[in-house]
Protein backbone atom coordinates (compact mmCIF):
# COMPACT_ATOMS: atom_id res chain seq x y z
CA UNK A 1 12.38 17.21 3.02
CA UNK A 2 15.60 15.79 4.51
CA UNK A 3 14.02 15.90 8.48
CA UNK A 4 10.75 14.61 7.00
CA UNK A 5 12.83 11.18 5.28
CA UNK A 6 15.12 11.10 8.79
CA UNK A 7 11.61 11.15 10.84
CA UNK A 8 10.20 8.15 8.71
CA UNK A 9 13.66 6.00 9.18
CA UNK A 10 13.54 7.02 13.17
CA UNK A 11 9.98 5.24 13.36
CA UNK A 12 10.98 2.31 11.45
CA UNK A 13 13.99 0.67 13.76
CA UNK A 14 11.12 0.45 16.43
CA UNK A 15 8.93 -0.76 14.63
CA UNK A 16 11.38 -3.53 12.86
CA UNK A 17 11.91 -4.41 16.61
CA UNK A 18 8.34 -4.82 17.32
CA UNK A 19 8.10 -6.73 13.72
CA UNK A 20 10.47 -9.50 15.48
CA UNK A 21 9.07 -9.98 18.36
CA UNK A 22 5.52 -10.65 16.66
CA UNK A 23 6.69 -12.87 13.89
CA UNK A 24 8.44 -14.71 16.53
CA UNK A 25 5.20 -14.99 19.16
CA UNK A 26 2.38 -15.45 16.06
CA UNK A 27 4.63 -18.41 15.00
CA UNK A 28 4.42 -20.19 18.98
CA UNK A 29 0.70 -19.17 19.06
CA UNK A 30 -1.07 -22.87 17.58
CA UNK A 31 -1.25 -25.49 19.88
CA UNK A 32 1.53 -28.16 19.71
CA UNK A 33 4.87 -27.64 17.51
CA UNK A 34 6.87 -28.78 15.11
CA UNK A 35 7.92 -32.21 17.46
CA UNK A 36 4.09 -32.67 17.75
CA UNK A 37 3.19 -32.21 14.24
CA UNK A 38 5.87 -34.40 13.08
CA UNK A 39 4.87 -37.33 15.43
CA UNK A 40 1.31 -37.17 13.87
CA UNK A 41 2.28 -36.79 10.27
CA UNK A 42 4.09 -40.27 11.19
CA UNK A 43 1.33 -41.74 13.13
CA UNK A 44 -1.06 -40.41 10.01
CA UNK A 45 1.62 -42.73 8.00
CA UNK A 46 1.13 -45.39 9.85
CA UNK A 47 4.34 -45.87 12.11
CA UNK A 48 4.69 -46.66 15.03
CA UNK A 49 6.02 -44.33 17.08
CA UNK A 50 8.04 -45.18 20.54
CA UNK A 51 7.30 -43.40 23.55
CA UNK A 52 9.33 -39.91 24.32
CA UNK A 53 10.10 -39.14 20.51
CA UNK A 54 8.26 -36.10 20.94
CA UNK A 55 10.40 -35.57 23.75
CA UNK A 56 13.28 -36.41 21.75
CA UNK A 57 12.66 -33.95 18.70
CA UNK A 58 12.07 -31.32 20.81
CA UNK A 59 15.03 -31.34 22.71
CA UNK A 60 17.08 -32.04 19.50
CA UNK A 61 15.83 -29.01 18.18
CA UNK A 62 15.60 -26.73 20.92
CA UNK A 63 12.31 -26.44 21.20
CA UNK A 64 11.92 -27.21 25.02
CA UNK A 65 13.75 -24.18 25.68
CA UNK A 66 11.88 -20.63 26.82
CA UNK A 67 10.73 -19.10 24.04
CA UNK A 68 12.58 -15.59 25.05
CA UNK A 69 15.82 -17.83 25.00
CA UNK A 70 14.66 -19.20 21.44
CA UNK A 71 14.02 -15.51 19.76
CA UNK A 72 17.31 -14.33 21.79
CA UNK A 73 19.25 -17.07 20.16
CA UNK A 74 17.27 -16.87 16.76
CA UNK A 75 17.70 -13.16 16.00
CA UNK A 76 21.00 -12.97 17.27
CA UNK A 77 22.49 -15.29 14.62
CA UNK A 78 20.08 -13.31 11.81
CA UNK A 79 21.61 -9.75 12.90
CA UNK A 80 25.20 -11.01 13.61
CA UNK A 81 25.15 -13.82 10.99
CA UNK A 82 22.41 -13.20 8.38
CA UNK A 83 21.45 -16.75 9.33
CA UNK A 84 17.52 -17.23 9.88
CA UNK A 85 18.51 -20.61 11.00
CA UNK A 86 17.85 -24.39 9.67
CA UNK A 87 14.38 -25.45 8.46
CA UNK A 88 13.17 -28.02 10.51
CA UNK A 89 11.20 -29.81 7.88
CA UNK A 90 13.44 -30.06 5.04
CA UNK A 91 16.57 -30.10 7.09
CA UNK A 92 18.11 -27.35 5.07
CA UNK A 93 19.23 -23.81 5.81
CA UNK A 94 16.17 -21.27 5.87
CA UNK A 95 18.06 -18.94 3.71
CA UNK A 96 18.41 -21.44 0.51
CA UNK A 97 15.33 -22.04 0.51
CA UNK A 98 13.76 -18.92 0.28
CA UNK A 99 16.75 -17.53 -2.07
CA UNK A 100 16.10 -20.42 -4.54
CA UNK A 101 12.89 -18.59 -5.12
CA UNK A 102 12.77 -15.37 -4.47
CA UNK A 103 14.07 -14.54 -8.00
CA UNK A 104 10.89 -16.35 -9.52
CA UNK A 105 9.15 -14.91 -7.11
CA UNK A 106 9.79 -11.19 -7.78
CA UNK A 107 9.75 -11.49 -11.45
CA UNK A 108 6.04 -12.67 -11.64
CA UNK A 109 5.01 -10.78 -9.28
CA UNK A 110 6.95 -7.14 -10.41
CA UNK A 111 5.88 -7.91 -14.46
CA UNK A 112 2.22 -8.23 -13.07
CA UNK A 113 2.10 -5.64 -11.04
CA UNK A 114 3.83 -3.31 -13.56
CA UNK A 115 1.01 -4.79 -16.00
CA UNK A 116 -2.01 -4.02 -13.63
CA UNK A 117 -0.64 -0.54 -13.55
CA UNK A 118 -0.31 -0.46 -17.85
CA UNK A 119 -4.15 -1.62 -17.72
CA UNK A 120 -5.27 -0.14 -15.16
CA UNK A 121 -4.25 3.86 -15.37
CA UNK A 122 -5.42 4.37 -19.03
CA UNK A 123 -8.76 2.82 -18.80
CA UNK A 124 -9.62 4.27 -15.68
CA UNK A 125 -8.39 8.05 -17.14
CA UNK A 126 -10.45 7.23 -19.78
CA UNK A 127 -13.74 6.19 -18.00
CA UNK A 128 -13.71 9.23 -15.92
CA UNK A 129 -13.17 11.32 -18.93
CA UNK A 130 -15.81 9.39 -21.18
CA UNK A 131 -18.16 9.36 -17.84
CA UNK A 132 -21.73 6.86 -18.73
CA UNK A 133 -20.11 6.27 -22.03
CA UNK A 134 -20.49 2.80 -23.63
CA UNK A 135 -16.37 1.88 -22.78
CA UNK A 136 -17.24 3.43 -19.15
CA UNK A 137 -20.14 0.98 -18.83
CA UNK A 138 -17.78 -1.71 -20.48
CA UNK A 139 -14.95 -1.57 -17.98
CA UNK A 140 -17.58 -0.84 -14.73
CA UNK A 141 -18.53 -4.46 -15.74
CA UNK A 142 -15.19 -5.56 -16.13
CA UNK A 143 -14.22 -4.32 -12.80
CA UNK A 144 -16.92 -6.08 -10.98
CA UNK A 145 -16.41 -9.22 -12.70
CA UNK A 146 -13.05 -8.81 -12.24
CA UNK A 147 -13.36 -8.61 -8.49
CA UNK A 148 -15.79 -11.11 -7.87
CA UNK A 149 -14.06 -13.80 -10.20
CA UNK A 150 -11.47 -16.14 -7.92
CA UNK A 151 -8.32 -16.41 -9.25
CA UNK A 152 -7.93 -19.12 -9.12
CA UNK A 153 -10.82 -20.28 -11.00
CA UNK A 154 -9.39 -18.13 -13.69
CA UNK A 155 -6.05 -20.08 -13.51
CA UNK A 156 -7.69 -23.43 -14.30
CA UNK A 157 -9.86 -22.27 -16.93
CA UNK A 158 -6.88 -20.82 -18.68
CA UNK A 159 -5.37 -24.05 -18.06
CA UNK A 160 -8.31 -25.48 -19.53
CA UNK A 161 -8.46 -23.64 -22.38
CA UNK A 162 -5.06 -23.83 -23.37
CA UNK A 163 -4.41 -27.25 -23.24
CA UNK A 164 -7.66 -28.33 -24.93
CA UNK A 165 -7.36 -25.62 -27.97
CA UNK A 166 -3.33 -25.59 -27.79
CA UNK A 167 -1.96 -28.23 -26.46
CA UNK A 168 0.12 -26.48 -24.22
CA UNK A 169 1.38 -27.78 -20.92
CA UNK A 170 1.14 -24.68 -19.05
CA UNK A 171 1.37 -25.90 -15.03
CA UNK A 172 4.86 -25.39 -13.61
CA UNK A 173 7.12 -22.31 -15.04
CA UNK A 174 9.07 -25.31 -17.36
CA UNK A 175 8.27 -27.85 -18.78
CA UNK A 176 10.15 -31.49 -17.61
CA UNK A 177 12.96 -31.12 -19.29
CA UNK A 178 13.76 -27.99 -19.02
CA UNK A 179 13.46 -27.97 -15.59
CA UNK A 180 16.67 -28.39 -14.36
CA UNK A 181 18.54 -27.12 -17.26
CA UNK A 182 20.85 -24.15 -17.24
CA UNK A 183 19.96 -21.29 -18.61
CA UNK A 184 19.84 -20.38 -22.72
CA UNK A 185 17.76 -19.03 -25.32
CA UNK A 186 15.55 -22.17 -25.09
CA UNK A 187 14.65 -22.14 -21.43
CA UNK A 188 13.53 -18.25 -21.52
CA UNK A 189 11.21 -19.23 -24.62
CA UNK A 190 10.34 -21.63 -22.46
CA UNK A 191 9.77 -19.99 -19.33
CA UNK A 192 7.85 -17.31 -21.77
CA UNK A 193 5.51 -19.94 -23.05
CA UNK A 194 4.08 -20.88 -19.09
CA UNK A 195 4.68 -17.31 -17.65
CA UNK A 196 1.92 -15.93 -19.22
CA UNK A 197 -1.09 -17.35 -17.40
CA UNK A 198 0.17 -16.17 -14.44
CA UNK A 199 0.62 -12.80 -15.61
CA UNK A 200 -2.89 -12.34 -17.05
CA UNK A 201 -4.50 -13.72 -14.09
CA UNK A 202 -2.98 -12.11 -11.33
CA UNK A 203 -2.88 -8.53 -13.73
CA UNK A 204 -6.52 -8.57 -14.52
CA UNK A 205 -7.47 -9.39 -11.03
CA UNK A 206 -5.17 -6.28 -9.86
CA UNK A 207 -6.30 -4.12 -12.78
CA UNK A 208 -10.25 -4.50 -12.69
CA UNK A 209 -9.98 -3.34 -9.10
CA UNK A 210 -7.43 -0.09 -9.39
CA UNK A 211 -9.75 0.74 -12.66
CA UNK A 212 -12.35 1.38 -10.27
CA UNK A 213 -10.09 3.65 -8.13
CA UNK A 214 -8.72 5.68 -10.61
CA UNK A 215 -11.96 6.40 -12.21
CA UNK A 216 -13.22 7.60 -9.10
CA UNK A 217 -10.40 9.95 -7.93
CA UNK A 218 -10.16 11.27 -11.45
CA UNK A 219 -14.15 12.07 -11.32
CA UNK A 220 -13.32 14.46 -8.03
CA UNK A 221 -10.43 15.85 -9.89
CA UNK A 222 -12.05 16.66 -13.27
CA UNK A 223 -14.21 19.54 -11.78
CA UNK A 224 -11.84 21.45 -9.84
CA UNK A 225 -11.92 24.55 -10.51
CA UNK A 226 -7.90 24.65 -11.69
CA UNK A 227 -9.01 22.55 -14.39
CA UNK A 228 -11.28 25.03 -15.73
CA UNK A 229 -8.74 26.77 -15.24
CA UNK A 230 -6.17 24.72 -17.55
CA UNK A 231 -8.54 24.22 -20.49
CA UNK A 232 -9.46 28.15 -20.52
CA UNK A 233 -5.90 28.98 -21.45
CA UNK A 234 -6.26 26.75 -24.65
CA UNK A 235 -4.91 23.44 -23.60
CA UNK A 236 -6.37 20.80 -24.97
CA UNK A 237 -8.46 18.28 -22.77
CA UNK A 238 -6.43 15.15 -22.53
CA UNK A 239 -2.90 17.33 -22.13
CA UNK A 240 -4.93 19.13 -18.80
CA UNK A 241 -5.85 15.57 -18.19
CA UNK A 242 -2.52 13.60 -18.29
CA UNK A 243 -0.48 16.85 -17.16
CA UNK A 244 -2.44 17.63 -13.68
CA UNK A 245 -5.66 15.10 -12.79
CA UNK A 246 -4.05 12.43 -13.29
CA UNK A 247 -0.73 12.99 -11.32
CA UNK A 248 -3.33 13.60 -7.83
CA UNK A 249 -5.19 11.08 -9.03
CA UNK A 250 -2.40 8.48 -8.76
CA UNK A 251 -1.71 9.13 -4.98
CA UNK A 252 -3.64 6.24 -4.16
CA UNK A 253 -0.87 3.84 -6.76
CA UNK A 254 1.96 5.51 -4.57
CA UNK A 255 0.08 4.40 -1.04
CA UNK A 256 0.17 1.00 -2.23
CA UNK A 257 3.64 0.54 -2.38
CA UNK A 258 3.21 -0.38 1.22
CA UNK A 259 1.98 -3.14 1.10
CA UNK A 260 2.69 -4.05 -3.16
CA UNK A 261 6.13 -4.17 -1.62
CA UNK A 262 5.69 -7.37 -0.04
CA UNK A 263 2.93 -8.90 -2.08
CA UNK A 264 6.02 -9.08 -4.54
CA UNK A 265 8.13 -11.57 -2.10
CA UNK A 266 4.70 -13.64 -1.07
CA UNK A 267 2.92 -13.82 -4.19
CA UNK A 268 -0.60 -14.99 -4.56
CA UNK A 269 -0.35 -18.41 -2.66
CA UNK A 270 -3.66 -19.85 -3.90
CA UNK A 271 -2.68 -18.95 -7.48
CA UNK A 272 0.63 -20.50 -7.07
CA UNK A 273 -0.81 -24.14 -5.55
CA UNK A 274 -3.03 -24.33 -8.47
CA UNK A 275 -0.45 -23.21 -11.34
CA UNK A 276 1.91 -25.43 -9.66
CA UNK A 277 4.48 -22.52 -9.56
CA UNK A 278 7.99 -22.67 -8.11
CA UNK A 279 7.58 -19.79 -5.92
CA UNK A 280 7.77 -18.72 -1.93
CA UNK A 281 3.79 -18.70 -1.48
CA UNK A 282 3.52 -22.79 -2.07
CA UNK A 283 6.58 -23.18 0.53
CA UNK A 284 5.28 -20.88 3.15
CA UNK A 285 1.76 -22.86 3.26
CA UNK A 286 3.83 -25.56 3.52
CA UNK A 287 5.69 -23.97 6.47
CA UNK A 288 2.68 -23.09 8.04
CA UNK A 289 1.19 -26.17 8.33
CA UNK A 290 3.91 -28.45 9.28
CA UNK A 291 4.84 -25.38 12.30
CA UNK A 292 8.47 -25.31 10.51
CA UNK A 293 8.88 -21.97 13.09
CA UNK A 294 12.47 -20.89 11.52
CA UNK A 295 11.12 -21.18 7.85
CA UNK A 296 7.67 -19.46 8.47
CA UNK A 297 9.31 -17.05 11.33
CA UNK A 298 11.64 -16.01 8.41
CA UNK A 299 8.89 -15.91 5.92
CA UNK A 300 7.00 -13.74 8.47
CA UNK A 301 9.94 -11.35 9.52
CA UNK A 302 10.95 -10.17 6.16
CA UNK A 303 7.38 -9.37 5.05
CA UNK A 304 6.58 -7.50 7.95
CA UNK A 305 10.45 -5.98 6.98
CA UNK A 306 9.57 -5.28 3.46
CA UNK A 307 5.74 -3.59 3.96
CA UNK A 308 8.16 -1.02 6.83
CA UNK A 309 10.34 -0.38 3.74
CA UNK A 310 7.59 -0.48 1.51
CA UNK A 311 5.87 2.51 3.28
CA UNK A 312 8.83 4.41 3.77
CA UNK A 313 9.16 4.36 0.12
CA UNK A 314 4.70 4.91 -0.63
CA UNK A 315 5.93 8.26 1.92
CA UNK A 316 9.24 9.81 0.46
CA UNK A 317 7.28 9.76 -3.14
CA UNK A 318 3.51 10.84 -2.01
CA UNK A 319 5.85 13.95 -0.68
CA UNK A 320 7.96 14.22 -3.20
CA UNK A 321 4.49 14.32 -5.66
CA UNK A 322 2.54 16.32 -3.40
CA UNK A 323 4.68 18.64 -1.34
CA UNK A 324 1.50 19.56 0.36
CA UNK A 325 2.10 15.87 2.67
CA UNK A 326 5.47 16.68 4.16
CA UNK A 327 4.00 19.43 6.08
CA UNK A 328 1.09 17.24 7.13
């Protein structure tokens, strides 16, 4: 077990290299830069711009430098310094800005996962076990709907519905004035009262598709022969069910990790625009677009960082669940 967790962690410091380097290139890769895209958001504004301020900005910022000379300089101050450098569009350090966030961030996006996996697993044990049932036909329906709905289309009807049969303000994690103040009692009721329209749209998104998953790996479990086996010592159905179906049957939860690990520090961006949510998905758009290349290069590093660490994790569980992997 121990030479089977070393051999994951050898792989990942290459790769974490490799992770760098392609942040770092898929950032240069559109035309123009961040000097170019700032002299036509200012022409778009109507100013007049003088001749060689492109020129200008780019030099200021280092941007007419070779790019090798750019990543040296740019990962050498994140490994030495922890710096990921100054964002070029709001003029503050990369690291604030995505800190200020992050918390948010991983809240909404840990509670909803943890609630996709609350709805998910017990329904879909329960469709394969009930298979053609009317609940089985039920949540089949769900889970298509579920899947073909947008989010966000969900978000604003929730809005919708909540603000014409409520009158609930729900955009935004706060409302105005308790947006800036510190924290009590009154801004976690607060926070409570908005949170949940996030939560039930990005969980029942999540949830009608793993339903579908987890019905279908419990269907190949249920008639293996071991659990014939089970129930012809006397044990009732749902303790064979719970006890061994279900734990092979989650294997597929455990894979995820890989990638759930990151989804946690992105968040669904689309979701977030339309909720008007204070988290990292709105800002790295934003980063995107403008070419901010040390906010979006950060943005870019540490979730290729966190889907490595993610499937280290999703590995060192699948084999400590099914020994039969680490010998794979």
């Amino acid at each position: 077990m121990i030479s089977y967790i070393l051999n994951r962690i050898a792989w990942a410091v290459p790769m974490l290299f490799l992770v760098s380097v392609a942040s770092f290139a898929v950032i240069q890769l559109p035309p123009g830069d961040f000097a170019s895209a700032m002299v036509a958001e200012m022409r778009t504004q109507g100013d007049v711009v003088p001749e060689g301020t492109e020129e200008r900005i780019r030099h200021e910022y280092g941007l007419d430098r070779p790019i090798y000379e750019q990543y040296v300089s740019w990962m050498g101050k994140i490994v030495l310094h922890g710096d990921f450098g100054t964002s070029l569009g709001f003029n503050q350090p990369v690291s604030n800005l995505i800190w200020d966030r992050l918390f948010l961030t991983v809240s909404i996006s840990l509670a909803s996962l943890i609630l996709t996996w609350v709805i998910a697993i017990p329904i879909g044990v329960y469709a394969a076990a009930r298979q053609y049932s009317f609940l089985d036909y039920f949540f089949t329906i769900f889970g298509f709907i579920g899947r073909g709905f947008p989010e966000f289309l969900s978000a604003l009807i929730l809005m919708w519905f909540a603000y014409s049969w409520f009158g609930m303000n729900v955009g935004g994690l706060f409302s105005p004035e308790m947006q800036n103040a510190p924290w009590s009692l009154a801004k976690v009721i607060d926070l409570a009262n908005h949170l949940w329209i996030p939560l039930l749209v990005l969980a029942s998104s999540g949830a009608a598709g793993l339903i579908r998953i987890v019905r279908a790996n419990m269907l190949d479990e249920l008639n293996k022969p071991y659990v014939e086996t089970a129930l012809s010592q006397g044990l009732t159905e749902w303790s064979v069910i719970w006890r061994y179906p279900v734990r092979v049957a989650l294997n597929p939860f455990i894979s995820t990790i890989g990638w759930a690990l990151p989804a946690l520090i992105s968040g669904d961006v689309i979701t977030s625009v339309v909720l008007n949510l204070p988290t990292t998905g709105p800002l790295l758009l934003k980063a995107l677009q403008s070419q901010d290349m040390y906010l979006s290069g950060a943005f870019i590093l540490i979730l290729g960082a966190f889907t490595i660490i993610g499937t280290i994790v999703s590995d060192i569980l699948l084999a400590i669940s099914d020994p039969r992997i680490r010998y794979r």
